[in-house]
PDB file of N, CA and C in Angstrom:
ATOM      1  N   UNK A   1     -41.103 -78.413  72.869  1.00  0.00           N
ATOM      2  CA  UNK A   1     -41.661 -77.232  72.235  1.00  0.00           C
ATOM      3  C   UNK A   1     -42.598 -77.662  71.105  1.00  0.00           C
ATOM      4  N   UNK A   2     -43.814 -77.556  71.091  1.00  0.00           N
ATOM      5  CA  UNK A   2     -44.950 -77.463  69.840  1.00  0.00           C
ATOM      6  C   UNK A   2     -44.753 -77.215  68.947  1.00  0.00           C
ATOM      7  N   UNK A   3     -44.712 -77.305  67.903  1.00  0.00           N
ATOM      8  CA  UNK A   3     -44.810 -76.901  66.154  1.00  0.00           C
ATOM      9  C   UNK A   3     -45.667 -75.953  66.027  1.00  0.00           C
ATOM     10  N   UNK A   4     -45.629 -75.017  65.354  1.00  0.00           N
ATOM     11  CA  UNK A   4     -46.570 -73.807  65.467  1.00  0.00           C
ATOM     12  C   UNK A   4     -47.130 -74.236  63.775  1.00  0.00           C
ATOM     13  N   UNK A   5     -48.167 -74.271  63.759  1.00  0.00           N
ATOM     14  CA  UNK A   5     -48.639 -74.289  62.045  1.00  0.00           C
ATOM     15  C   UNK A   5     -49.411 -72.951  61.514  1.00  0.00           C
ATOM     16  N   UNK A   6     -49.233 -73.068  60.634  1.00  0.00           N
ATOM     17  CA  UNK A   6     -49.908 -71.703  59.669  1.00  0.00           C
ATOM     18  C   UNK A   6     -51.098 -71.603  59.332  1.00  0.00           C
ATOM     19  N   UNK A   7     -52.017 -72.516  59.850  1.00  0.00           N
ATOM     20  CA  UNK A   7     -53.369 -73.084  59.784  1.00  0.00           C
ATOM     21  C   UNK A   7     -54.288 -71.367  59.073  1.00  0.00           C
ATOM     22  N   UNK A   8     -54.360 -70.617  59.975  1.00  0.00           N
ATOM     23  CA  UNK A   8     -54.294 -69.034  60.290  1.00  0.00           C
ATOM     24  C   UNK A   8     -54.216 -68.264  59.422  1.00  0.00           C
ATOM     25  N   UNK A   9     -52.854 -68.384  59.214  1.00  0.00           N
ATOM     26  CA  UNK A   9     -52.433 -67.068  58.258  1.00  0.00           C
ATOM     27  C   UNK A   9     -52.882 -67.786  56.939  1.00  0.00           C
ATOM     28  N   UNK A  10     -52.530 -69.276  56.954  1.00  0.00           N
ATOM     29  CA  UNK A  10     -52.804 -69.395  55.427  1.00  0.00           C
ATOM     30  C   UNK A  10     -54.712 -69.378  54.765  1.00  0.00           C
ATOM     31  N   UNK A  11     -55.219 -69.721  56.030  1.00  0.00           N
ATOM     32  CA  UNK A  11     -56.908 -69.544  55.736  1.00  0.00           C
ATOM     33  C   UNK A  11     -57.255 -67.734  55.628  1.00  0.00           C
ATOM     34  N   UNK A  12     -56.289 -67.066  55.896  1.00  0.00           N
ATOM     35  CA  UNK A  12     -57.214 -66.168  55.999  1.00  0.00           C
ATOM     36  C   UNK A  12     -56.369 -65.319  54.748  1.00  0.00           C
ATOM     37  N   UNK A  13     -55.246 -65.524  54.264  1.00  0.00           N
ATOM     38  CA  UNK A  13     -54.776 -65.324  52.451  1.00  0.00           C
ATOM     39  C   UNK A  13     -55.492 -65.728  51.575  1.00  0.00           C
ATOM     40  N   UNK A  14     -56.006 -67.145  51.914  1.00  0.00           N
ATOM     41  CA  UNK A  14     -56.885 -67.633  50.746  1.00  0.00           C
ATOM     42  C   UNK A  14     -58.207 -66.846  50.613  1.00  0.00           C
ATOM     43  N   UNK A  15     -58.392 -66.609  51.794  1.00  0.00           N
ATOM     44  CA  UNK A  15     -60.099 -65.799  51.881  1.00  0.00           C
ATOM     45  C   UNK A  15     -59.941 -64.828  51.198  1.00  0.00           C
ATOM     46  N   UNK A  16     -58.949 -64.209  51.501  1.00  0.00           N
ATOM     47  CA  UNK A  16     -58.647 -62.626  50.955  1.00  0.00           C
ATOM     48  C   UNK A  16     -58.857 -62.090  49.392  1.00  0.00           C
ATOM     49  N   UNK A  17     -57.714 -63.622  48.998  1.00  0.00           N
ATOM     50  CA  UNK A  17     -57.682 -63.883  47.727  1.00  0.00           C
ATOM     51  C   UNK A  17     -59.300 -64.111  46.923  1.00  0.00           C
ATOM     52  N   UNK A  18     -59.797 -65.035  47.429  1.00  0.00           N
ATOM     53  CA  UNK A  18     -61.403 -65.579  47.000  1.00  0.00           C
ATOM     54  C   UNK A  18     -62.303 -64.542  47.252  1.00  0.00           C
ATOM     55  N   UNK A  19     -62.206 -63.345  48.027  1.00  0.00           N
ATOM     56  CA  UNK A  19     -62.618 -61.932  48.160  1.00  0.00           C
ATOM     57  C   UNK A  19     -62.956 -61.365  46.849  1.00  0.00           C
ATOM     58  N   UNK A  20     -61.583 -61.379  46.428  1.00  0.00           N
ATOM     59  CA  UNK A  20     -61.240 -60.524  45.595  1.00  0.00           C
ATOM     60  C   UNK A  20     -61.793 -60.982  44.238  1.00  0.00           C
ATOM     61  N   UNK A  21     -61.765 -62.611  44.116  1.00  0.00           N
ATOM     62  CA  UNK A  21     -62.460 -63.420  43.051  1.00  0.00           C
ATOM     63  C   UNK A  21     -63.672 -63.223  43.114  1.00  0.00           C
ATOM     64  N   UNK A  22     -64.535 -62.422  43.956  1.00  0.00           N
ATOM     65  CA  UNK A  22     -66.319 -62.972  43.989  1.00  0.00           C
ATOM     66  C   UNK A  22     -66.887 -62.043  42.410  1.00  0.00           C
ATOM     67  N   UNK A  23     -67.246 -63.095  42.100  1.00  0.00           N
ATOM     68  CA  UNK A  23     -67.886 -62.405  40.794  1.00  0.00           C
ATOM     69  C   UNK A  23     -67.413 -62.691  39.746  1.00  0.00           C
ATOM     70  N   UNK A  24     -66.016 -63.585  39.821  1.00  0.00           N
ATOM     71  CA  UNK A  24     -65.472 -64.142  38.376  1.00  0.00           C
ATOM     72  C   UNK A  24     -65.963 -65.313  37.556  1.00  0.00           C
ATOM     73  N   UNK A  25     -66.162 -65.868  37.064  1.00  0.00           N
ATOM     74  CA  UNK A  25     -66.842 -66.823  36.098  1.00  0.00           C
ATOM     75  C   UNK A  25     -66.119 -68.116  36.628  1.00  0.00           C
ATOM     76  N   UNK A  26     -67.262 -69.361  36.731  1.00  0.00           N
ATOM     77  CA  UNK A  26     -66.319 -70.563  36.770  1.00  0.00           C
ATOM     78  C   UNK A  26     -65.782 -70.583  38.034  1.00  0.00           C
ATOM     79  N   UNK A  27     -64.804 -71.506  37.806  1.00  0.00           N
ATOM     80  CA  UNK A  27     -63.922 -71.830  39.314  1.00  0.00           C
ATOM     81  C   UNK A  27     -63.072 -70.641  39.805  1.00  0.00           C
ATOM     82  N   UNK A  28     -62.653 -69.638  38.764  1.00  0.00           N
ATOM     83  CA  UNK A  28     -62.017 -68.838  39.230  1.00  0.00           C
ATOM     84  C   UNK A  28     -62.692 -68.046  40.346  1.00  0.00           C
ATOM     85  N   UNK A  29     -63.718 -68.024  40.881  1.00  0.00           N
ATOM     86  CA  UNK A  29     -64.437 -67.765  41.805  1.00  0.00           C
ATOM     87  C   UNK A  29     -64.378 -68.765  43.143  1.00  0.00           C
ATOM     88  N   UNK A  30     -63.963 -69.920  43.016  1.00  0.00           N
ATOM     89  CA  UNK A  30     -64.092 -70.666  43.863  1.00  0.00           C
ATOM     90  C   UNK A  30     -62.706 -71.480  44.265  1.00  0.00           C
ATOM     91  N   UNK A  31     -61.766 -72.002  43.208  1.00  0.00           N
ATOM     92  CA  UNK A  31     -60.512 -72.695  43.387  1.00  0.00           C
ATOM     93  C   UNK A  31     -59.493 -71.712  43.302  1.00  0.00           C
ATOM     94  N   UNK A  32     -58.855 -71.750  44.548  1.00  0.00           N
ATOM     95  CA  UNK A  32     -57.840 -71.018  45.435  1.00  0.00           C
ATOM     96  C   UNK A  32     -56.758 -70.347  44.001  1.00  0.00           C
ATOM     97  N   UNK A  33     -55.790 -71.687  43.640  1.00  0.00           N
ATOM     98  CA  UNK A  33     -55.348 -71.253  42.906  1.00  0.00           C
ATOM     99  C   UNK A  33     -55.453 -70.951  41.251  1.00  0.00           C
ATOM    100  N   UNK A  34     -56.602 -71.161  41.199  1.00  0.00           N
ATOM    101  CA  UNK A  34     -57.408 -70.519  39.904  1.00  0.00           C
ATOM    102  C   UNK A  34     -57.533 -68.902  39.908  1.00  0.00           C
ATOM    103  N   UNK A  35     -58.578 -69.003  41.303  1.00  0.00           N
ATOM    104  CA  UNK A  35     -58.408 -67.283  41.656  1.00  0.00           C
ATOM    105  C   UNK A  35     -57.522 -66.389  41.878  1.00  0.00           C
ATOM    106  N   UNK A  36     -56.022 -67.196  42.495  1.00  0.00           N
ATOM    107  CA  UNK A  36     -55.123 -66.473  42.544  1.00  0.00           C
ATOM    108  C   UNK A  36     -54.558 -65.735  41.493  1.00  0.00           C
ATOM    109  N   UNK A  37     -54.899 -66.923  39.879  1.00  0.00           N
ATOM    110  CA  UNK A  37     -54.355 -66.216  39.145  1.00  0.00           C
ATOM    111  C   UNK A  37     -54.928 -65.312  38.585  1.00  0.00           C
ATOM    112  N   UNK A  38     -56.574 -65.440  38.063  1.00  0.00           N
ATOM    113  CA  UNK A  38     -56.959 -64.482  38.151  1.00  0.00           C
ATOM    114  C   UNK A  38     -57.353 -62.928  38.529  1.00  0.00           C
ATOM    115  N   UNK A  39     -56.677 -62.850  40.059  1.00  0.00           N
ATOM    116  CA  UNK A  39     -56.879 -61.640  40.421  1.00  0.00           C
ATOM    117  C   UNK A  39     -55.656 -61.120  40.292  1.00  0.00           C
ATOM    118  N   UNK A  40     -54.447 -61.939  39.890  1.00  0.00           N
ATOM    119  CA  UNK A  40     -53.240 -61.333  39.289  1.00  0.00           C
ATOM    120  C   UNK A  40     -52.835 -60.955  38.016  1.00  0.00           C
ATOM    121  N   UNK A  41     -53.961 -61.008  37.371  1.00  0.00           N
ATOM    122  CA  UNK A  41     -54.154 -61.250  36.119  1.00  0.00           C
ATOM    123  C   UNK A  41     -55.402 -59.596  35.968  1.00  0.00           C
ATOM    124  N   UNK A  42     -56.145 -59.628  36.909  1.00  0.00           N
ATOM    125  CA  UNK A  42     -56.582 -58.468  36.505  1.00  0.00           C
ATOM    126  C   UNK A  42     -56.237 -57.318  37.445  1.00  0.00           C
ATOM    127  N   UNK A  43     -55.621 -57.063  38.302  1.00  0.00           N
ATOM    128  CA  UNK A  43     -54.466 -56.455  39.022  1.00  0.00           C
ATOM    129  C   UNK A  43     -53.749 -55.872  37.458  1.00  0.00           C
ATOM    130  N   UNK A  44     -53.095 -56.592  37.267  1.00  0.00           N
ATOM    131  CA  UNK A  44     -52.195 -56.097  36.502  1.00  0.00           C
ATOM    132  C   UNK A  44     -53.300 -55.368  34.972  1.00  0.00           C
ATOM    133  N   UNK A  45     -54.472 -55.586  34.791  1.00  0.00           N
ATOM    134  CA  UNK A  45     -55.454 -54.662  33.586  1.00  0.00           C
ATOM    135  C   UNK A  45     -55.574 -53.498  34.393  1.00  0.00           C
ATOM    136  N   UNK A  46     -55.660 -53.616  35.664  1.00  0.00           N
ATOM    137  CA  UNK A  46     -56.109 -52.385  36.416  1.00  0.00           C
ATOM    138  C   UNK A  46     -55.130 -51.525  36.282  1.00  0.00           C
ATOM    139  N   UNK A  47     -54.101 -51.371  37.099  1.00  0.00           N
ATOM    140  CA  UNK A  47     -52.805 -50.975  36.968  1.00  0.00           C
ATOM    141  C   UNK A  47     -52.398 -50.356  35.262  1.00  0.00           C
ATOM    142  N   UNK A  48     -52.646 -51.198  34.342  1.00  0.00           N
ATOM    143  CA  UNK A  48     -52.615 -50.579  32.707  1.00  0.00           C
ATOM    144  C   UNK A  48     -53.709 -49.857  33.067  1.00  0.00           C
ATOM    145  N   UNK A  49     -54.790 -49.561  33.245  1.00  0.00           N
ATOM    146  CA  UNK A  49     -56.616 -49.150  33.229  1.00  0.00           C
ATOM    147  C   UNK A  49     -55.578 -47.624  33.508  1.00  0.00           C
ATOM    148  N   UNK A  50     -55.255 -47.957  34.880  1.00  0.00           N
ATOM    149  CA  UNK A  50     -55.007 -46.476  35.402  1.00  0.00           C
ATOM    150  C   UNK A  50     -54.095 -45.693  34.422  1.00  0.00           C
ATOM    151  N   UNK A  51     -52.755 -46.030  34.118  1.00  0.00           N
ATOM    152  CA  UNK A  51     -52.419 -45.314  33.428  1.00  0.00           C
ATOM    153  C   UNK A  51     -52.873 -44.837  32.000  1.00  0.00           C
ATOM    154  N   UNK A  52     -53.850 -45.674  31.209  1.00  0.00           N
ATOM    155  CA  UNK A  52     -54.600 -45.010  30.085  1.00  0.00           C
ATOM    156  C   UNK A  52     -55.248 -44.535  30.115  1.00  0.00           C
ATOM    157  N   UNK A  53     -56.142 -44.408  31.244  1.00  0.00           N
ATOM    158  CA  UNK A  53     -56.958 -43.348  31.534  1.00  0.00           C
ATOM    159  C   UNK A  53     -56.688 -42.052  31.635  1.00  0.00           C
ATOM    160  N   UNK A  54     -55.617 -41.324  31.824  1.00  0.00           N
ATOM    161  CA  UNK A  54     -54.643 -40.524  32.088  1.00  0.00           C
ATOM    162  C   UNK A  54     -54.671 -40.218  30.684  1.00  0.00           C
ATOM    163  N   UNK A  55     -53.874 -41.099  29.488  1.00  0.00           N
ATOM    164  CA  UNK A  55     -53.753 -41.029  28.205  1.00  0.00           C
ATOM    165  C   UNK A  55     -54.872 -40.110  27.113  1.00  0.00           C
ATOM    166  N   UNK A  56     -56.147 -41.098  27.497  1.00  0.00           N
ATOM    167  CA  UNK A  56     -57.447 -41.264  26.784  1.00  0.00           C
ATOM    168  C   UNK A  56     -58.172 -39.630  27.441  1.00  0.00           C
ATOM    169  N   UNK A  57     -58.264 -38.899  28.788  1.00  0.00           N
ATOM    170  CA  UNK A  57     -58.522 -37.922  29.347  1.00  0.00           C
ATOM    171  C   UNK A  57     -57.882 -37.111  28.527  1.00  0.00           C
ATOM    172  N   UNK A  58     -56.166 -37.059  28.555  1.00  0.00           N
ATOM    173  CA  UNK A  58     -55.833 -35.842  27.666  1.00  0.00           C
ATOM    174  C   UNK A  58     -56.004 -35.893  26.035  1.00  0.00           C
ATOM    175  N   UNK A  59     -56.338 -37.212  25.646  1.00  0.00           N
ATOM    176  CA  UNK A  59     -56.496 -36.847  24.200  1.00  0.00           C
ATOM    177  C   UNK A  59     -57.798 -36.415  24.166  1.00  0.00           C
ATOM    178  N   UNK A  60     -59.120 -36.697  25.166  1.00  0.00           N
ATOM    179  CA  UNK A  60     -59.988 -35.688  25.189  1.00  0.00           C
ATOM    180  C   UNK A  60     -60.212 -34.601  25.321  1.00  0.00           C
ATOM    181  N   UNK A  61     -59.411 -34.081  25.893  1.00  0.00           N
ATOM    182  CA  UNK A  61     -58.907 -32.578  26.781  1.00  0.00           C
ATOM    183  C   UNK A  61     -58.762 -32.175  24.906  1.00  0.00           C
ATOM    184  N   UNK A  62     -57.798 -32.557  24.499  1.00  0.00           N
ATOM    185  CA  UNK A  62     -56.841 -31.572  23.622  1.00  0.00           C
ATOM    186  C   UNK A  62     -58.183 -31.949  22.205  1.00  0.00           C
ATOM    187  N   UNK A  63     -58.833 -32.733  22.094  1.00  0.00           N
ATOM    188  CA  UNK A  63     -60.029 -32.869  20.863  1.00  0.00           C
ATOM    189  C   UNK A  63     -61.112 -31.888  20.961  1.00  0.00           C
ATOM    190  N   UNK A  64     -61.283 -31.724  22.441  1.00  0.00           N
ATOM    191  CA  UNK A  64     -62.338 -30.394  22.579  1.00  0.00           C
ATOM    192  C   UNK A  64     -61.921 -29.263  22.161  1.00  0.00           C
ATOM    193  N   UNK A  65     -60.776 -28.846  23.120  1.00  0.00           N
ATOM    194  CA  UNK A  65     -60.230 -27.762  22.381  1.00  0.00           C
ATOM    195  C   UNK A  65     -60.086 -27.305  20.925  1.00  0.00           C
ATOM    196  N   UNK A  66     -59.471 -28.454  20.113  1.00  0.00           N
ATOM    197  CA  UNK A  66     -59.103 -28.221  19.085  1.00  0.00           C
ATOM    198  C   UNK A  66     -60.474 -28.173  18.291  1.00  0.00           C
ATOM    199  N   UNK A  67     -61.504 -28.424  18.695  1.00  0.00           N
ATOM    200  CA  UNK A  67     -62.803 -28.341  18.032  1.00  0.00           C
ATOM    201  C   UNK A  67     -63.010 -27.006  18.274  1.00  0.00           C
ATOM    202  N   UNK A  68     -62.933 -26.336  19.216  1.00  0.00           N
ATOM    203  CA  UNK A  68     -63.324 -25.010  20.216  1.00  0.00           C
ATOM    204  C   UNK A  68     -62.899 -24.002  19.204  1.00  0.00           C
ATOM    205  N   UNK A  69     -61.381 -24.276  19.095  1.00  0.00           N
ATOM    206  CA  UNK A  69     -60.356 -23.421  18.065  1.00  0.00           C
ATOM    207  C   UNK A  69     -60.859 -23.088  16.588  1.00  0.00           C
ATOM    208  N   UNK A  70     -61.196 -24.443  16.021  1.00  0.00           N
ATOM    209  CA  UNK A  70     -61.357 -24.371  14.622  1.00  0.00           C
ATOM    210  C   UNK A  70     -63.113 -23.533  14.436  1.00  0.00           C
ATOM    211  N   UNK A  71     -63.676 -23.601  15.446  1.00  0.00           N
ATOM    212  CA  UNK A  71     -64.707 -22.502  15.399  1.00  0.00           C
ATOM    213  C   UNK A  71     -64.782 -21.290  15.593  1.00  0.00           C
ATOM    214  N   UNK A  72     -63.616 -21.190  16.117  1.00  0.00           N
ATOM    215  CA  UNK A  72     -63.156 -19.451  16.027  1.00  0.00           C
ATOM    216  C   UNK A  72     -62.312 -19.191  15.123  1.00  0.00           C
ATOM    217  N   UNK A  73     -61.602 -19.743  14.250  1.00  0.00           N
ATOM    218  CA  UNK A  73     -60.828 -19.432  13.420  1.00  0.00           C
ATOM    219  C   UNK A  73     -59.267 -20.038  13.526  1.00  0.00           C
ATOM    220  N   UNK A  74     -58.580 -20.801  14.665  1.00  0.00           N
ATOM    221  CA  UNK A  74     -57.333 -20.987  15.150  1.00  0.00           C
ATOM    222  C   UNK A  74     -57.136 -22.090  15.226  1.00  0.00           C
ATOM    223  N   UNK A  75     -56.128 -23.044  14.830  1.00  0.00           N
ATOM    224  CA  UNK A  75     -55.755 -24.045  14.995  1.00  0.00           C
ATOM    225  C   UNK A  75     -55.489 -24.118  16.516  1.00  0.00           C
ATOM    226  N   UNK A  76     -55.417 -25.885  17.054  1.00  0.00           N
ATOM    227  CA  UNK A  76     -55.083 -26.030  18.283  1.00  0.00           C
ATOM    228  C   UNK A  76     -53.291 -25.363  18.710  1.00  0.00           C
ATOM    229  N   UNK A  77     -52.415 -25.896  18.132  1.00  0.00           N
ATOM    230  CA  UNK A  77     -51.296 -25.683  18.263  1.00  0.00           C
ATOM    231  C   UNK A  77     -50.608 -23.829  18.090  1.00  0.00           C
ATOM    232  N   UNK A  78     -51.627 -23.344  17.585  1.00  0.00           N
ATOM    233  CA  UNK A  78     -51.637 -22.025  17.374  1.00  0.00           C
ATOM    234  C   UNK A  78     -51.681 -21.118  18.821  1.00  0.00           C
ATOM    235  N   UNK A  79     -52.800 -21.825  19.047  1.00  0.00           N
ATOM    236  CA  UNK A  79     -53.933 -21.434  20.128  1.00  0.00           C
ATOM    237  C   UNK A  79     -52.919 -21.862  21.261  1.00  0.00           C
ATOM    238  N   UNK A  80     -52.504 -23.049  21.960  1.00  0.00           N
ATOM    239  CA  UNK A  80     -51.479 -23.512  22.715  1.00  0.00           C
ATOM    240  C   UNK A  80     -50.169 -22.205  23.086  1.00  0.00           C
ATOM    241  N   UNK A  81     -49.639 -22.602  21.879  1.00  0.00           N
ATOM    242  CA  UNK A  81     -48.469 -21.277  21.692  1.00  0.00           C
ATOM    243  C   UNK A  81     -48.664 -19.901  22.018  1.00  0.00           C
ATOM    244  N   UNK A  82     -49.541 -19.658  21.723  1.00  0.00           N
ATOM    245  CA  UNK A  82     -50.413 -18.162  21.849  1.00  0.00           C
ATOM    246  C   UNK A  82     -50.397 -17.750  23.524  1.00  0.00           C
ATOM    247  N   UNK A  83     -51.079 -18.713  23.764  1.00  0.00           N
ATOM    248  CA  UNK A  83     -51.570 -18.996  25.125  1.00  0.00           C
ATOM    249  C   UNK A  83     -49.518 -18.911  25.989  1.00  0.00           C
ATOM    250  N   UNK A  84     -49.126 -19.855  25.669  1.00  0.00           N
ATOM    251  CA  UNK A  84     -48.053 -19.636  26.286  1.00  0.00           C
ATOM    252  C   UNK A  84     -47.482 -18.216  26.237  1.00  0.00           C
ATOM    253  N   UNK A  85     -47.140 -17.861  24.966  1.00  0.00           N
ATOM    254  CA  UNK A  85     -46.815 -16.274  24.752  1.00  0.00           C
ATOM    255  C   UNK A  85     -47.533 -14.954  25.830  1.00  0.00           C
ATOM    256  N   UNK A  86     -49.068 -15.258  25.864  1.00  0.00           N
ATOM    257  CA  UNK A  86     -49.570 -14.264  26.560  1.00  0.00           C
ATOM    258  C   UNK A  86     -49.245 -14.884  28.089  1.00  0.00           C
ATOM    259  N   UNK A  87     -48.328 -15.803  28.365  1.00  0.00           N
ATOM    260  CA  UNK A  87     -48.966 -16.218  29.762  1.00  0.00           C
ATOM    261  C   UNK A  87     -49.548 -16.109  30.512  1.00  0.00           C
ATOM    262  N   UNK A  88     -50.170 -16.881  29.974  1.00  0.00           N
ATOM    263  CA  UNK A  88     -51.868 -17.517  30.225  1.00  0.00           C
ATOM    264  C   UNK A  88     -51.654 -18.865  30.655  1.00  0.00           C
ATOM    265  N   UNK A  89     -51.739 -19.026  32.096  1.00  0.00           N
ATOM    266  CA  UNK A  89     -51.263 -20.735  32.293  1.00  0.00           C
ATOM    267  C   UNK A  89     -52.737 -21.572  32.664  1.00  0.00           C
ATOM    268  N   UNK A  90     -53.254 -22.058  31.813  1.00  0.00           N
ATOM    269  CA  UNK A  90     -54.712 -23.156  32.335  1.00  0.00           C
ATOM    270  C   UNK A  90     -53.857 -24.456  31.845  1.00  0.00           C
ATOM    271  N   UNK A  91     -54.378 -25.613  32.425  1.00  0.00           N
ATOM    272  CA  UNK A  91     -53.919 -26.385  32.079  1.00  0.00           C
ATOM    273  C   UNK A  91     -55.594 -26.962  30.950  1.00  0.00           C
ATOM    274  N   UNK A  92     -55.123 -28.292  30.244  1.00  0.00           N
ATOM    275  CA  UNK A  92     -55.892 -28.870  29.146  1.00  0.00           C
ATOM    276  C   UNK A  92     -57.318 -29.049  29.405  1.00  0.00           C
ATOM    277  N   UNK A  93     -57.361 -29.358  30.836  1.00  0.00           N
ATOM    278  CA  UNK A  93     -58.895 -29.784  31.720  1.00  0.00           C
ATOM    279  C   UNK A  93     -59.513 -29.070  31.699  1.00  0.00           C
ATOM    280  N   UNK A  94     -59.017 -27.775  32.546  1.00  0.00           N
ATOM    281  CA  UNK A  94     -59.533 -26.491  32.403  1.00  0.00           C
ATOM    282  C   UNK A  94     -60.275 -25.518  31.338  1.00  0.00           C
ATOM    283  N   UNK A  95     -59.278 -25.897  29.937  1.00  0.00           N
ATOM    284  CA  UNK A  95     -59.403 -25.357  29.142  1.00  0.00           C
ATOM    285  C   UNK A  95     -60.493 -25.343  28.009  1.00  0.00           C
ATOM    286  N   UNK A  96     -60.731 -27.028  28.109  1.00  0.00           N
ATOM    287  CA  UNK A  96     -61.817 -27.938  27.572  1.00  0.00           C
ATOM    288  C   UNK A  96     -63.124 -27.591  28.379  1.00  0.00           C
ATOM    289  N   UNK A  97     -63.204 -27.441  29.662  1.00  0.00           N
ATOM    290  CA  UNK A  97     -64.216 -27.044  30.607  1.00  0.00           C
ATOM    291  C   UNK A  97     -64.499 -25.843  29.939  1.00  0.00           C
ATOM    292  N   UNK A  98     -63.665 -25.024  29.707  1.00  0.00           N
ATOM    293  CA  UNK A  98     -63.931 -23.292  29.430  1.00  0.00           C
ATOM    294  C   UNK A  98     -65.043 -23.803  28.324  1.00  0.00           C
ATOM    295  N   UNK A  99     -64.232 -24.006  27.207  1.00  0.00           N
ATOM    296  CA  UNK A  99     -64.887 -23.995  25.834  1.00  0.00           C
ATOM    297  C   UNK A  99     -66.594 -24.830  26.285  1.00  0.00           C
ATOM    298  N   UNK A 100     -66.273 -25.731  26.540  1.00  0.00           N
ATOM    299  CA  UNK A 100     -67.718 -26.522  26.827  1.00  0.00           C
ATOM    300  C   UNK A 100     -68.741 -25.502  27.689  1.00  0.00           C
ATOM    301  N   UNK A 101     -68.421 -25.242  28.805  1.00  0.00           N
ATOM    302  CA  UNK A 101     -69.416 -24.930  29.839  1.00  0.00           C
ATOM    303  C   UNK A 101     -69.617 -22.827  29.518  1.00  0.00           C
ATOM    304  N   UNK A 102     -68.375 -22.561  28.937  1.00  0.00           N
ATOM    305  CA  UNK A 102     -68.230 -20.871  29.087  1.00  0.00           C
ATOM    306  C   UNK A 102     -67.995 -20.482  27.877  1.00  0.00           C
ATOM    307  N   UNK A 103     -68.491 -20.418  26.622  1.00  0.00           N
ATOM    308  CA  UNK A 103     -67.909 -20.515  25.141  1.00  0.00           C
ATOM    309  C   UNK A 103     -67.349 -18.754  25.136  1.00  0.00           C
ATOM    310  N   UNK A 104     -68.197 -17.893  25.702  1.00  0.00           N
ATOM    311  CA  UNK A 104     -68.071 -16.451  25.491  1.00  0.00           C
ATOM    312  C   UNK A 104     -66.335 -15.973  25.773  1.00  0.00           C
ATOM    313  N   UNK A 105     -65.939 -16.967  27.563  1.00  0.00           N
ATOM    314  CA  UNK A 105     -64.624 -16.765  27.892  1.00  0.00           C
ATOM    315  C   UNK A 105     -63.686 -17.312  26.540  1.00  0.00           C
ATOM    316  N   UNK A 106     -63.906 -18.488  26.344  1.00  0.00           N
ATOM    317  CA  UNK A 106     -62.932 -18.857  25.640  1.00  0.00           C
ATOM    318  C   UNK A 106     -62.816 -18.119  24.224  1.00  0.00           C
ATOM    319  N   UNK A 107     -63.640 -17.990  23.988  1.00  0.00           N
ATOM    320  CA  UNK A 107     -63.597 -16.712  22.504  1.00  0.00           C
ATOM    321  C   UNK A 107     -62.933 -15.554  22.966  1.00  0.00           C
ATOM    322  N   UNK A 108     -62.836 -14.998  24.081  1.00  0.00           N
ATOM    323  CA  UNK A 108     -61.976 -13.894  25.075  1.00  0.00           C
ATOM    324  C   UNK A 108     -60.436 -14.326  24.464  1.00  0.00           C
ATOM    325  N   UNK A 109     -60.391 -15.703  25.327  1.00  0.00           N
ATOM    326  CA  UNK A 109     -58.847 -16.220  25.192  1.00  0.00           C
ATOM    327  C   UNK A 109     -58.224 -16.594  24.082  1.00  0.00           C
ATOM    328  N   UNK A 110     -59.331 -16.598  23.120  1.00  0.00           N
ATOM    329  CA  UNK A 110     -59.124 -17.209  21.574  1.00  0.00           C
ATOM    330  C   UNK A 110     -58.659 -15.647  21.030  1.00  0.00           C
ATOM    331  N   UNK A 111     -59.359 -14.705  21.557  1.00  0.00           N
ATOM    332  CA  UNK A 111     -58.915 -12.960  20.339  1.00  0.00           C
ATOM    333  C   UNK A 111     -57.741 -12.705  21.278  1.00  0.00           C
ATOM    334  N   UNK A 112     -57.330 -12.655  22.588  1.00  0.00           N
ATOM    335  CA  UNK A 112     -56.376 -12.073  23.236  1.00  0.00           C
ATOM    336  C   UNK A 112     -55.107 -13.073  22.324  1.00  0.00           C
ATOM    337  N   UNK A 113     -55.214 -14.537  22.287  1.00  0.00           N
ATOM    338  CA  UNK A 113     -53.880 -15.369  21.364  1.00  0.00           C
ATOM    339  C   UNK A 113     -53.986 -14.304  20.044  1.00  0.00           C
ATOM    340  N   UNK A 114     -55.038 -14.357  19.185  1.00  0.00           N
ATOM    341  CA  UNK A 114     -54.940 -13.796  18.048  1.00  0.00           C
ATOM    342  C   UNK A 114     -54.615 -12.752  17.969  1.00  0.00           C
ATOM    343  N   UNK A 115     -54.897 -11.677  18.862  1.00  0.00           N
ATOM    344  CA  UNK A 115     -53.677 -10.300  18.993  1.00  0.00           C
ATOM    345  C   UNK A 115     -52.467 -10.204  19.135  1.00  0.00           C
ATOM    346  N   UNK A 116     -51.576 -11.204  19.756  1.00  0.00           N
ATOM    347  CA  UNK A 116     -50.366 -11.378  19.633  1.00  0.00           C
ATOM    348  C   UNK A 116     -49.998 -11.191  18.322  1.00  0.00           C
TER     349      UNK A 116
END
């Protein structure tokens, strides 16, 4: 019975890997296990990337608003509460969109909180 070797699978991991390296500085572009670590190395920034992005979106979300607010007269947290009270369900994205793109609505949603 023949020896079966990995000739195969292992040329075509390394490629994969060196794929993924094109464009890195230095050898990490070119030596196998240089690149390996490198693309494990920014794998794992990506992976952080994604979840702060998430972070950094809603603290934008909630800075517009709260800019939106203090030009009508209402604090953000006011305005929030309010909003819950009248249930009124937008979420933060939405809400930031309003003020930016529709100022007239959100001054709507800003006197309907303030009537409460």
């Amino acid at each position: 019975m023949a020896r079966i070797k990995g000739a195969v699978v292992t040329r075509k991991r390394r490629k994969r890997v060196l794929k993924l390296a094109k464009g890195y500085w230095g050898a990490k572009s070119k030596h196998f296990k240089m690149a390996k670590q490198a693309v494990m190395k920014s794998g794992n920034y990506a992976y952080i990337g994604r979840r702060h992005r998430k972070r950094d979106f809603r603290r934008l979300w909630i800075t517009r608003i709260s800019a939106a607010c203090k030009m009508r007269g209402i604090n953000y947290s006011a305005f929030m509460h309010g909003l819950k009270k009248a249930n009124i369900i937008l979420n933060r994205k939405m809400l930031s969109e309003i003020a930016i793109s529709e100022p007239e609505t959100f001054t709507k949603l800003v006197d309907k909180v303030k009537s409460l």
